[in-house]
Protein backbone atom coordinates (compact mmCIF):
# COMPACT_ATOMS: atom_id res chain seq x y z
CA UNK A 1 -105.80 -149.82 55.24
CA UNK A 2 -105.43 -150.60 59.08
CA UNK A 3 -105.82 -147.67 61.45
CA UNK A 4 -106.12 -148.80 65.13
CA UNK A 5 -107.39 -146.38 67.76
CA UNK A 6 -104.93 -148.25 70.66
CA UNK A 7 -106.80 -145.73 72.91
CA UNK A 8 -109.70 -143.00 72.54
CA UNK A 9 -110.62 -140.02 74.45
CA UNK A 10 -114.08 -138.24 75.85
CA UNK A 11 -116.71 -138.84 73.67
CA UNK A 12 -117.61 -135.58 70.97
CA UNK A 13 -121.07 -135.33 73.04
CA UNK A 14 -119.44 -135.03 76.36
CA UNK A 15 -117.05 -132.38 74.98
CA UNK A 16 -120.08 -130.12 73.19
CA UNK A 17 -122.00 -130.58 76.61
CA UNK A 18 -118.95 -128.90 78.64
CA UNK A 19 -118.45 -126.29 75.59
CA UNK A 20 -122.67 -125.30 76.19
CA UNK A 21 -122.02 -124.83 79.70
CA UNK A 22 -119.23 -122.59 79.18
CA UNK A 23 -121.12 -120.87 76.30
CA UNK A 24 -123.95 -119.66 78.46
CA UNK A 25 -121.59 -118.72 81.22
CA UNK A 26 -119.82 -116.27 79.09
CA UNK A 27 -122.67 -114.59 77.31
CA UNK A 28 -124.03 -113.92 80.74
CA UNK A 29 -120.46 -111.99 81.76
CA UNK A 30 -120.04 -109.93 78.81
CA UNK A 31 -123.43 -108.93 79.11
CA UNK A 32 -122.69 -107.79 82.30
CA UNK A 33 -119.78 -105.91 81.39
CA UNK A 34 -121.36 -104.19 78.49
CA UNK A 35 -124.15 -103.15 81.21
CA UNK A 36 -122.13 -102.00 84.05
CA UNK A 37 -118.91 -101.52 82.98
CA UNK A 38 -115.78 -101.59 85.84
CA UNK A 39 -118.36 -102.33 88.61
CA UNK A 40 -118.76 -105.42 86.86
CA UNK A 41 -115.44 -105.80 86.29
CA UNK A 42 -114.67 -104.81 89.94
CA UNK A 43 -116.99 -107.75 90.94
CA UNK A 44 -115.70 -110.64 88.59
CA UNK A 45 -111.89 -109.65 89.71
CA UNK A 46 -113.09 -110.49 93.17
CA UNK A 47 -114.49 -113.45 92.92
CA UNK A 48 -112.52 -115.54 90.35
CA UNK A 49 -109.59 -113.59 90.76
CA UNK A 50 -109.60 -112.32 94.55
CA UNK A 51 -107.92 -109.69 93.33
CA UNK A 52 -109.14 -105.63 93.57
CA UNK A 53 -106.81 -103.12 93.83
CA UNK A 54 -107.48 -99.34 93.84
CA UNK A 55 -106.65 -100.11 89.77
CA UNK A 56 -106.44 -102.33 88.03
CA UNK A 57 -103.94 -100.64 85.40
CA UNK A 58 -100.18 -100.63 86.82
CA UNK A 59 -98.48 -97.50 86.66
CA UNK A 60 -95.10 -96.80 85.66
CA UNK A 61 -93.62 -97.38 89.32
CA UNK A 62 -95.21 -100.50 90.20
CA UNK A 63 -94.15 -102.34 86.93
CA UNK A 64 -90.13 -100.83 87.79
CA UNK A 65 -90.88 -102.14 91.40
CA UNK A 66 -92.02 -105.63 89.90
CA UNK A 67 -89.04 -105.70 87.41
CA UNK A 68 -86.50 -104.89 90.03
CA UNK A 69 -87.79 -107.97 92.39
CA UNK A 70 -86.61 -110.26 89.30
CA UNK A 71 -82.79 -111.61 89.44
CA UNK A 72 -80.55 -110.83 86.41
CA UNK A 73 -80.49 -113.55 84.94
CA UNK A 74 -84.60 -113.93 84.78
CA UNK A 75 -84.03 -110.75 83.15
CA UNK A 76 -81.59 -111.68 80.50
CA UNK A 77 -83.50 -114.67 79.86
CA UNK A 78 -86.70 -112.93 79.24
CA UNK A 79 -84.70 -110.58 76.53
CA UNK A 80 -82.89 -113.37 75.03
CA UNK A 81 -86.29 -114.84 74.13
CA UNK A 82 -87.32 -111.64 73.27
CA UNK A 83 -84.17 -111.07 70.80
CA UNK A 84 -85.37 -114.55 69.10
CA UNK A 85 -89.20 -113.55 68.37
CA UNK A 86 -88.62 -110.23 67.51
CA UNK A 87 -86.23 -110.77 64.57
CA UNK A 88 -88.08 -113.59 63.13
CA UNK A 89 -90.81 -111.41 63.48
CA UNK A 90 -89.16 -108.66 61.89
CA UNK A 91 -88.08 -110.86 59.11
CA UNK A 92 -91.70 -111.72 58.54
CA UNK A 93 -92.66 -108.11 58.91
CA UNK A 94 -90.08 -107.51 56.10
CA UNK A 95 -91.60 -109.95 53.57
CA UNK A 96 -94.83 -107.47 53.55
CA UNK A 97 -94.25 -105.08 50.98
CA UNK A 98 -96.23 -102.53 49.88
CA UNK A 99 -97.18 -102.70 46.00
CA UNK A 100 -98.17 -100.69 43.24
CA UNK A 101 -98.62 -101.34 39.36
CA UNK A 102 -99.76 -100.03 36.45
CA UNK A 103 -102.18 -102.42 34.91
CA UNK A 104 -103.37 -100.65 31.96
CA UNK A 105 -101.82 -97.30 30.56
CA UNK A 106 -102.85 -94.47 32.76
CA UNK A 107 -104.37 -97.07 35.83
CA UNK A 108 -102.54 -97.51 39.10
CA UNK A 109 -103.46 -100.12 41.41
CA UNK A 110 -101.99 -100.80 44.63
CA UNK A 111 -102.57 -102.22 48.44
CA UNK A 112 -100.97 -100.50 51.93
CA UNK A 113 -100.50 -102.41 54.71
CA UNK A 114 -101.41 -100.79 57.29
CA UNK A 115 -101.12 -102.26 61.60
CA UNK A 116 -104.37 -102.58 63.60
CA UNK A 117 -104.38 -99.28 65.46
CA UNK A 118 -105.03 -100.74 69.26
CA UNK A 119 -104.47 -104.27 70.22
CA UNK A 120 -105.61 -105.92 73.56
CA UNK A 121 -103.49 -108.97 74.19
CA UNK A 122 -104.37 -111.59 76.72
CA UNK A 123 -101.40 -113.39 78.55
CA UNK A 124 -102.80 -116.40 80.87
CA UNK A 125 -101.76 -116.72 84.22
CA UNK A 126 -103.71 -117.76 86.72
CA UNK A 127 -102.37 -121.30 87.16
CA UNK A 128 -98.76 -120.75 85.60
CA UNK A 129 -97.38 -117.69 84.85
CA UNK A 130 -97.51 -117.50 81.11
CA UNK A 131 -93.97 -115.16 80.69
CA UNK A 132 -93.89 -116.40 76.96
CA UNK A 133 -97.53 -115.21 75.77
CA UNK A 134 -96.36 -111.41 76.23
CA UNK A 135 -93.79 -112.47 74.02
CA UNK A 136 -96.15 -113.61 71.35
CA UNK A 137 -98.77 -111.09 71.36
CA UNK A 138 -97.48 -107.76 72.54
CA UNK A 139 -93.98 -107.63 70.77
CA UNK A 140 -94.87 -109.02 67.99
CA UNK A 141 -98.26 -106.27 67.89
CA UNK A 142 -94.84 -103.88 68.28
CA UNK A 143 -93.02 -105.10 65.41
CA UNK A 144 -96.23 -104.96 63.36
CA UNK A 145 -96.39 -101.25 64.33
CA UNK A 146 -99.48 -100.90 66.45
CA UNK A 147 -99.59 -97.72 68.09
CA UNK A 148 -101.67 -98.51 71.13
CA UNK A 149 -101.10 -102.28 72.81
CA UNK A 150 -102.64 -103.38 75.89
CA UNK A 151 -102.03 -106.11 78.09
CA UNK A 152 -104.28 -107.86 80.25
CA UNK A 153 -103.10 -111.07 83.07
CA UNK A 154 -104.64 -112.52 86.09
CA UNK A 155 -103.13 -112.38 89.31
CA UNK A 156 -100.81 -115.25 90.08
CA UNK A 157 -101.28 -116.38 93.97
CA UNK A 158 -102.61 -113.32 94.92
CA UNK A 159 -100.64 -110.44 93.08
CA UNK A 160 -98.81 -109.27 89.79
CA UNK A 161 -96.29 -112.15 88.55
CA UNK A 162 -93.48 -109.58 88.15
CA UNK A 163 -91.93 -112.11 85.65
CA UNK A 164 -95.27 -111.83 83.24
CA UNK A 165 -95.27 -107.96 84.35
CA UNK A 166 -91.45 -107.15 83.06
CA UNK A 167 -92.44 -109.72 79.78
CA UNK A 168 -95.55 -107.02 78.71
CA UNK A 169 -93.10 -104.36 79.34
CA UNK A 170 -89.86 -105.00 77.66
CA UNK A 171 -91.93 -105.91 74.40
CA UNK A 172 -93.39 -102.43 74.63
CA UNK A 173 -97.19 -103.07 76.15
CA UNK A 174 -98.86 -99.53 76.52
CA UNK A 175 -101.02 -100.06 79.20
CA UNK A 176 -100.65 -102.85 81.51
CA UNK A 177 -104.13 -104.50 83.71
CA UNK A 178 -103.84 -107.22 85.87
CA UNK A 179 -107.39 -109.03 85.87
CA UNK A 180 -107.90 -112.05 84.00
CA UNK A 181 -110.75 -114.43 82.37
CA UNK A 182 -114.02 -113.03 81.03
CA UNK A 183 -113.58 -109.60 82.71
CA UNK A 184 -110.17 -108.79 81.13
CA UNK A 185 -111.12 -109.83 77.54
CA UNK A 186 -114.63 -107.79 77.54
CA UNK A 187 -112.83 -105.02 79.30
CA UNK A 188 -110.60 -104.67 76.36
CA UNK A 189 -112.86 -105.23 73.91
CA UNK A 190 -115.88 -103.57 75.06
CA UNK A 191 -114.34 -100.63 77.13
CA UNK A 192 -115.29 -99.48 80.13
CA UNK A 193 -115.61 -96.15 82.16
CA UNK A 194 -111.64 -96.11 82.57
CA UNK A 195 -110.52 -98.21 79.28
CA UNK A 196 -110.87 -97.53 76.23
CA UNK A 197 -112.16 -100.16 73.56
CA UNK A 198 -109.68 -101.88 71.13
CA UNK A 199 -110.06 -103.39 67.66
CA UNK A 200 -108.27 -106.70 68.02
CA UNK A 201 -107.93 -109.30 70.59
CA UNK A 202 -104.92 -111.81 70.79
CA UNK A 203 -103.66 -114.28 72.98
CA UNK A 204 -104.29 -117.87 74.27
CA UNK A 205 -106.55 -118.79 77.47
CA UNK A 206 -108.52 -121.34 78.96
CA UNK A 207 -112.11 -122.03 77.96
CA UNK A 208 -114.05 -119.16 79.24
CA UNK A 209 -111.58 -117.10 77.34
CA UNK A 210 -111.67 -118.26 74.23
CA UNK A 211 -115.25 -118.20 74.27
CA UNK A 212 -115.35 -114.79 75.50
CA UNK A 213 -113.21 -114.06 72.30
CA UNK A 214 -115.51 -116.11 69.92
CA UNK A 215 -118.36 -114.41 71.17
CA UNK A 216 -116.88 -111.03 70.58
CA UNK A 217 -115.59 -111.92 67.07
CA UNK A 218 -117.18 -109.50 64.66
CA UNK A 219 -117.15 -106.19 67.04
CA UNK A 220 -113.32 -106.80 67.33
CA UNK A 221 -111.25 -108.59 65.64
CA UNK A 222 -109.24 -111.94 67.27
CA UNK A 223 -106.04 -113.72 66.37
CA UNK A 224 -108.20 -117.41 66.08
CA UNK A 225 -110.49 -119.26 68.05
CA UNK A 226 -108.22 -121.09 70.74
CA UNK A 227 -109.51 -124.14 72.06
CA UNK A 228 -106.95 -126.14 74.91
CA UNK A 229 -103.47 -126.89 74.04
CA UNK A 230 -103.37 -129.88 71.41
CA UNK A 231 -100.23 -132.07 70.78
CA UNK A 232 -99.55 -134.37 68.31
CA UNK A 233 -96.31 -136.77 68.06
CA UNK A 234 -95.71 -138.83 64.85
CA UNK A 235 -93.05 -141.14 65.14
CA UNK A 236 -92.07 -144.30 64.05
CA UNK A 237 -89.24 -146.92 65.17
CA UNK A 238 -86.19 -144.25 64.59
CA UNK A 239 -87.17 -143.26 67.97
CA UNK A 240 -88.55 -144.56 72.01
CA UNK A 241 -91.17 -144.70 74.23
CA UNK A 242 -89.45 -142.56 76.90
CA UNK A 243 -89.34 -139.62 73.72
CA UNK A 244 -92.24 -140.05 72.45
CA UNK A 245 -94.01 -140.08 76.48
CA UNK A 246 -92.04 -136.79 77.35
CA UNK A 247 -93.16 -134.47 74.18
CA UNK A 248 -96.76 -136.07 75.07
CA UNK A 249 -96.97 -135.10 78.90
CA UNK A 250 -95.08 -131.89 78.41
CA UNK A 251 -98.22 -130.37 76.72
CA UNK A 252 -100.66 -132.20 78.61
CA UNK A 253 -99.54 -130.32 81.82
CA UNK A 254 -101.39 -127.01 80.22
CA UNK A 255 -104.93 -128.18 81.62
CA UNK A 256 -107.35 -131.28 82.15
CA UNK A 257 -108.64 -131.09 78.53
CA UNK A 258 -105.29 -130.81 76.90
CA UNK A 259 -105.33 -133.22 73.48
CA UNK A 260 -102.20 -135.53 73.18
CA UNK A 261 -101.94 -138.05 70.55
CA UNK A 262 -99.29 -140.33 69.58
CA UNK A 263 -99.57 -141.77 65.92
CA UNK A 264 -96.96 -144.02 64.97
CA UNK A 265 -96.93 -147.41 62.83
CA UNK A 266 -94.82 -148.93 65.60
CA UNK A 267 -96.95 -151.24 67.56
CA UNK A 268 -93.66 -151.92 70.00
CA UNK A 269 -93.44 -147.97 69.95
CA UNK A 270 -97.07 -147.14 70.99
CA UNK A 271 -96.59 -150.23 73.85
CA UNK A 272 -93.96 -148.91 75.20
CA UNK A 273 -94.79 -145.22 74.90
CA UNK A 274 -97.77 -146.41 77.53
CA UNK A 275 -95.80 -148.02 79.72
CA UNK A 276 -93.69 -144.59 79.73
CA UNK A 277 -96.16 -142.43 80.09
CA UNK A 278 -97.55 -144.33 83.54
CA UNK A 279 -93.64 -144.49 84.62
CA UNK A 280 -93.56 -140.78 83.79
CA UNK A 281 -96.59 -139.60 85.97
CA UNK A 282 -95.64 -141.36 88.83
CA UNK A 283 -93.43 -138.93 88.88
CA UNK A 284 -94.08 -135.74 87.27
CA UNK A 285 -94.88 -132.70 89.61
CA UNK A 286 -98.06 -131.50 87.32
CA UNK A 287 -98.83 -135.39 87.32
CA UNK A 288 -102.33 -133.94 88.46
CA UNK A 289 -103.12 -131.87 85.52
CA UNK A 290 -101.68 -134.33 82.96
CA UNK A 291 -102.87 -137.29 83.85
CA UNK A 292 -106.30 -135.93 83.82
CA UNK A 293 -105.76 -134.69 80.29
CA UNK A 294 -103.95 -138.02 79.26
CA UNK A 295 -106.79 -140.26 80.66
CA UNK A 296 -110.08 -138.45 79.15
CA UNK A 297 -107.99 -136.89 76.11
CA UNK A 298 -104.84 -138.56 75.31
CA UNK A 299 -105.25 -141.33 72.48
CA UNK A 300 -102.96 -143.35 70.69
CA UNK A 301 -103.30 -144.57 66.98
CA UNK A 302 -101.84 -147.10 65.29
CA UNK A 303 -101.42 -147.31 61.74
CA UNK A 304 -99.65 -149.79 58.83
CA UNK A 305 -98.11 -147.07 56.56
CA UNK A 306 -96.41 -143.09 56.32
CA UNK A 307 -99.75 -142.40 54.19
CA UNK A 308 -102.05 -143.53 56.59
CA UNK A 309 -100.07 -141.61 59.41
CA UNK A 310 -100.33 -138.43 57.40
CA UNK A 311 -104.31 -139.20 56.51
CA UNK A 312 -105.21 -138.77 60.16
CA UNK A 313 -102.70 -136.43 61.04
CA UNK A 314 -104.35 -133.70 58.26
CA UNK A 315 -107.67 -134.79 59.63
CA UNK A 316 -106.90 -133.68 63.27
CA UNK A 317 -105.19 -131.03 62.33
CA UNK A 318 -103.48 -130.41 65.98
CA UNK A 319 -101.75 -127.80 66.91
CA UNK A 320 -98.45 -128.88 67.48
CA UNK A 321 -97.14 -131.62 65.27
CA UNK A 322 -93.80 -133.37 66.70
CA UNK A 323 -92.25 -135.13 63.69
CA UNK A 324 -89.48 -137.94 64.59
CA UNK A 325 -89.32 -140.22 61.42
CA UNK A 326 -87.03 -141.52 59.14
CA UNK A 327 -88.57 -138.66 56.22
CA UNK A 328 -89.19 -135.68 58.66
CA UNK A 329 -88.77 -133.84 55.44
CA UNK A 330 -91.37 -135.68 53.59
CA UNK A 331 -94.32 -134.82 56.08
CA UNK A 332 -92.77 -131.36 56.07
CA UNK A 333 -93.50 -131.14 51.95
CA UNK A 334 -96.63 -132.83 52.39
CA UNK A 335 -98.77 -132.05 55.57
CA UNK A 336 -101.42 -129.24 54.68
CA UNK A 337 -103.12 -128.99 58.09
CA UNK A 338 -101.67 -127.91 61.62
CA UNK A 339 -100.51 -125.21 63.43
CA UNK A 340 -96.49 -125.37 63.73
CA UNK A 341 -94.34 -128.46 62.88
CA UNK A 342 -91.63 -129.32 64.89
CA UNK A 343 -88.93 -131.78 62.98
CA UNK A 344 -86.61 -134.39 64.50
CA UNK A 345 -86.02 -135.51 67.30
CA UNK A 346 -83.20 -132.15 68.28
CA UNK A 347 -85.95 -129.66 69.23
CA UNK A 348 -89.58 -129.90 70.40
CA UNK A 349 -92.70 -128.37 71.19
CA UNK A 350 -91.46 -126.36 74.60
CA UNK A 351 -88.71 -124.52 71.97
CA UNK A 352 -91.42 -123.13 70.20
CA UNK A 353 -93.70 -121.83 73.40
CA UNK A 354 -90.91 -120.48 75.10
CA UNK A 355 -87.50 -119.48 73.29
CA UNK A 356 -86.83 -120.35 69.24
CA UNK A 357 -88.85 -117.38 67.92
CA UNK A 358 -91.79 -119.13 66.12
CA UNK A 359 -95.15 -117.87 67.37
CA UNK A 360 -96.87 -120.31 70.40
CA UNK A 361 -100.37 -118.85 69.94
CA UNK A 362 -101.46 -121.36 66.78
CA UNK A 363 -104.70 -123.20 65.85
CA UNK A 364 -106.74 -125.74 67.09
CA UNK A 365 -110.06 -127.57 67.29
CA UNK A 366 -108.58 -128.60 63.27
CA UNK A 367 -108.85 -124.55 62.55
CA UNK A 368 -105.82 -125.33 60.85
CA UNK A 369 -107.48 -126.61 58.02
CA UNK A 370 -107.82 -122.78 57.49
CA UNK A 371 -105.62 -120.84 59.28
CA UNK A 372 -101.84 -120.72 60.58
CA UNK A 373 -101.33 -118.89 63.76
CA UNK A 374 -100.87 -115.60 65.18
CA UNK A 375 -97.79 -113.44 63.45
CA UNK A 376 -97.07 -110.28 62.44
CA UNK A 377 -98.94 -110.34 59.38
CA UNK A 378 -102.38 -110.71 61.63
CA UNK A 379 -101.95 -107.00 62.53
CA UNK A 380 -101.41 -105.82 59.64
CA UNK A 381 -104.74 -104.83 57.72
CA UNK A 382 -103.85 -104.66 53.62
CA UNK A 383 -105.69 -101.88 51.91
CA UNK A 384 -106.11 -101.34 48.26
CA UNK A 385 -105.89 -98.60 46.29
CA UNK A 386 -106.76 -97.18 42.91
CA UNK A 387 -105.69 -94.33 40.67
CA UNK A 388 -106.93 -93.65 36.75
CA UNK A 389 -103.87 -90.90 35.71
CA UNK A 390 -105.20 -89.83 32.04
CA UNK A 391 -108.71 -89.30 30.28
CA UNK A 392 -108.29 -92.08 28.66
CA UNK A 393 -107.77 -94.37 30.87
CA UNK A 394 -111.03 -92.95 32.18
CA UNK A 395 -113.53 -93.35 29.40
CA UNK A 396 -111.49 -96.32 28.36
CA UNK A 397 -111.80 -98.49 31.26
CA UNK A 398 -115.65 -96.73 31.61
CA UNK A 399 -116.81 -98.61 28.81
CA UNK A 400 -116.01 -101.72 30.08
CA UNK A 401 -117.30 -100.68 33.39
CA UNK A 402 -120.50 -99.35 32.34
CA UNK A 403 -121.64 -102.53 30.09
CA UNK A 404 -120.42 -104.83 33.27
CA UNK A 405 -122.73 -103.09 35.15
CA UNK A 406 -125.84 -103.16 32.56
CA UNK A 407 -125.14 -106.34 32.28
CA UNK A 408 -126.09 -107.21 36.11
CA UNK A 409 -128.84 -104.39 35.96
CA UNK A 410 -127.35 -101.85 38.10
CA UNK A 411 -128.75 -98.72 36.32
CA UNK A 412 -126.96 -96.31 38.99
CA UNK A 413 -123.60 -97.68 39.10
CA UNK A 414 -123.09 -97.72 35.24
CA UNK A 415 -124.27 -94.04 35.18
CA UNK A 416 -120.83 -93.79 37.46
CA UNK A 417 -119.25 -95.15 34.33
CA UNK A 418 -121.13 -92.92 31.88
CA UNK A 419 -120.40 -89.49 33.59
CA UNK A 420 -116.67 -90.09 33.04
CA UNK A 421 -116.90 -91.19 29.47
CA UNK A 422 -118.72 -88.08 28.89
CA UNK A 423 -116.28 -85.69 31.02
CA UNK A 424 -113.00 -87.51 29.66
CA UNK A 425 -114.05 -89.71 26.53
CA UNK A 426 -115.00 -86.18 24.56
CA UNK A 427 -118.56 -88.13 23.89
CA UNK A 428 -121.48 -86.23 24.91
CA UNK A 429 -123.17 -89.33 25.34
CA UNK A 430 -127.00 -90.34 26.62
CA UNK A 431 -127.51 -92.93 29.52
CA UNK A 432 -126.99 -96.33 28.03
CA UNK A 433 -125.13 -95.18 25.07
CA UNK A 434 -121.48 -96.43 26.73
CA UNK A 435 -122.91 -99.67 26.87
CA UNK A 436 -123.45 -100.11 22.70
């Protein structure tokens, strides 16, 4: 076995250093909020946003006057995206059905599922307007059913991207804030004088964020724990360097700590997907961003075989995986750990953010070892039922349920048991005497 790190990224200790910073940061802000409420809000808008209006929360003129500033076409686009995450979502949504059997004669057992009743979804935009993340969160929240959404943004250079703005809108966002960063996510989560609290967070961010959201994990619920945008590209000879450079930078433009790794068991590929990738950002407008990224978090592994390739692609677990082999279909049928595959060299990671209709908000930091990524299905909460239609299903299933529960010595719930083997069973029995 030969895998070959061609290049490596920051070390793990420099990463957990910058993640301690940011940890104490955020605990210090939500306490804050919790404390004070909008005033702290108020304050944090100012001075990482520089941003305070009389409110924060846009009413229903202001998001018509943003809307109408937008050309037709942005419009149309926006829906047209829209059109292609709501009905996969809806097709998703479909595949949830409600169920209910009878298990034994005379016992009915079934699960509801039932939407997350208010939703606070983040959409970034502070350095780039992030028009797709309404997509993901709120209108997908909408085809799940949620009856109260909320949507939270930063300003972008100064004011309300109208673009983001109509986004939250047109996929049916309730209430509408522009703030961003730690004071948007613990205003939604922890309420405030003027907002009420919700039960769910959603949505991508940068670090501060997704801490904010890990921290509050347990008091609300949250999509996943985000970390930066991750990109992976597996490829082997079937494709170039120019390829192979392009899907790498395109993610590493998110941020300076954007993951991008090419594994490939192409030694002439990974060459000359270097010497692309330094063509590429001599020339690339967010050159600045991504070559940061590239430089402390941009690696390149070589390996001999598929196998390998697929070993240390299900050990990093990225979030995007762009497939471009000769058996596209084979990793497809055999990779267990990622957050959404993207197969051949036709479409690519930018369909998936922006237009296709898959969801963008996915794991990382190798949480897809355990988890996919937000859909409709995380705001839906599945509830079980039971029924017990005749007496003797009752005293029936009671004496099972009242030795099961001697058995582990609880005395109190077995006397549950006994009570309806006596009321139904037509045995005016003695404690312990369902149990023989």
């Amino acid at each position: 076995m030969a895998i070959t790190y061609l290049k490596r990224g920051r070390s793990d200790s420099a990463r957990a250093e910058d993640d301690r910073q940011t940890r104490e940061t955020v605990e210090a802000a939500l306490a804050d909020i919790a404390a004070r409420g909008d005033a702290a809000v108020r304050d944090m808008a100012a001075k990482f946003d520089g941003y305070t209006p009389e409110s924060f929360r846009l009413s229903p003129e202001q998001i018509q006057e943003l809307i109408a500033t937008l050309t037709p076409r942005e419009i149309e686009d926006i829906k047209f995206a829209q059109a292609q995450v709501r009905n996969f979502a809806q097709v998703q949504r479909d595949s949830m059905r409600d169920v209910e059997v009878e298990t034994l004669p005379g016992v009915i057992l079934g699960h509801k599922h039932i939407p997350v009743q208010a939703v606070g979804c983040y959409v970034p935009g502070g350095k780039f307007p992030m028009v797709a993340s309404a997509h993901m969160s709120v209108l997908t929240a909408a085809v799940a059913g949620v009856p109260r959404i909320i949507a939270a943004t930063p300003p972008f250079q100064g004011k309300p991207n109208a673009a983001v703005i109509a986004a939250m809108h047109f996929a049916g966002a309730h209430e509408i804030y522009v703030f961003g960063g730690i004071q948007a996510i613990g205003a939604m989560a922890l309420g405030t004088e003027t907002i009420a609290p919700v039960d769910m967070l959603v949505g991508p961010g940068n670090a501060f964020v997704a801490e904010a959201k890990r921290q509050l994990f347990g008091r609300v619920g949250i999509d996943l724990f985000a970390g930066p945008t991750e990109t992976m590209v597996i490829a082997d000879d079937t494709v170039d360097g120019e390829l192979c450079a392009t899907d790498l930078l395109g993610q590493a433009e998110h941020g300076y700590n954007s993951p991008a790794v090419l594994l490939t068991n192409s030694a002439q590929l990974a060459q000359a997907t270097a010497a692309e990738i330094e063509r590429l950002l001599a020339i690339l407008p967010t050159a600045g961003t991504a070559r940061k990224s590239w430089e402390d978090y941009g690696e390149i592994i070589l390996c001999d075989t598929h196998e390998e390739m697929l070993q240390v692609a299900n050990d990093i677990a990225s979030e995007h995986v762009q497939v471009m082999t000769d058996r596209d279909d084979w990793y497809l049928e055999n990779m267990t750990s990622y957050g959404a595959l993207f197969l051949g060299p036709r479409t690519h990671v930018a369909n998936g953010d922006k237009v296709i209709g898959t969801n963008h908000t996915l794991p990382t930091r190798k949480a897809g070892r355990y988890t996919g990524g937000l859909w409709v299905g995380k705001f839906i909460k599945t509830h079980t039922y039971q029924r017990v239609l005749t007496d003797e299903a009752a005293a029936d299933i009671g004496r099972y349920c009242s030795r099961l529960c001697l058995l582990e010595g609880f005395v109190g719930h077995a006397e549950q048991a006994n009570i309806r083997v006596r009321r139904y069973g037509g045995q005016n029995i003695a404690y312990g005497e369902a149990a023989e």
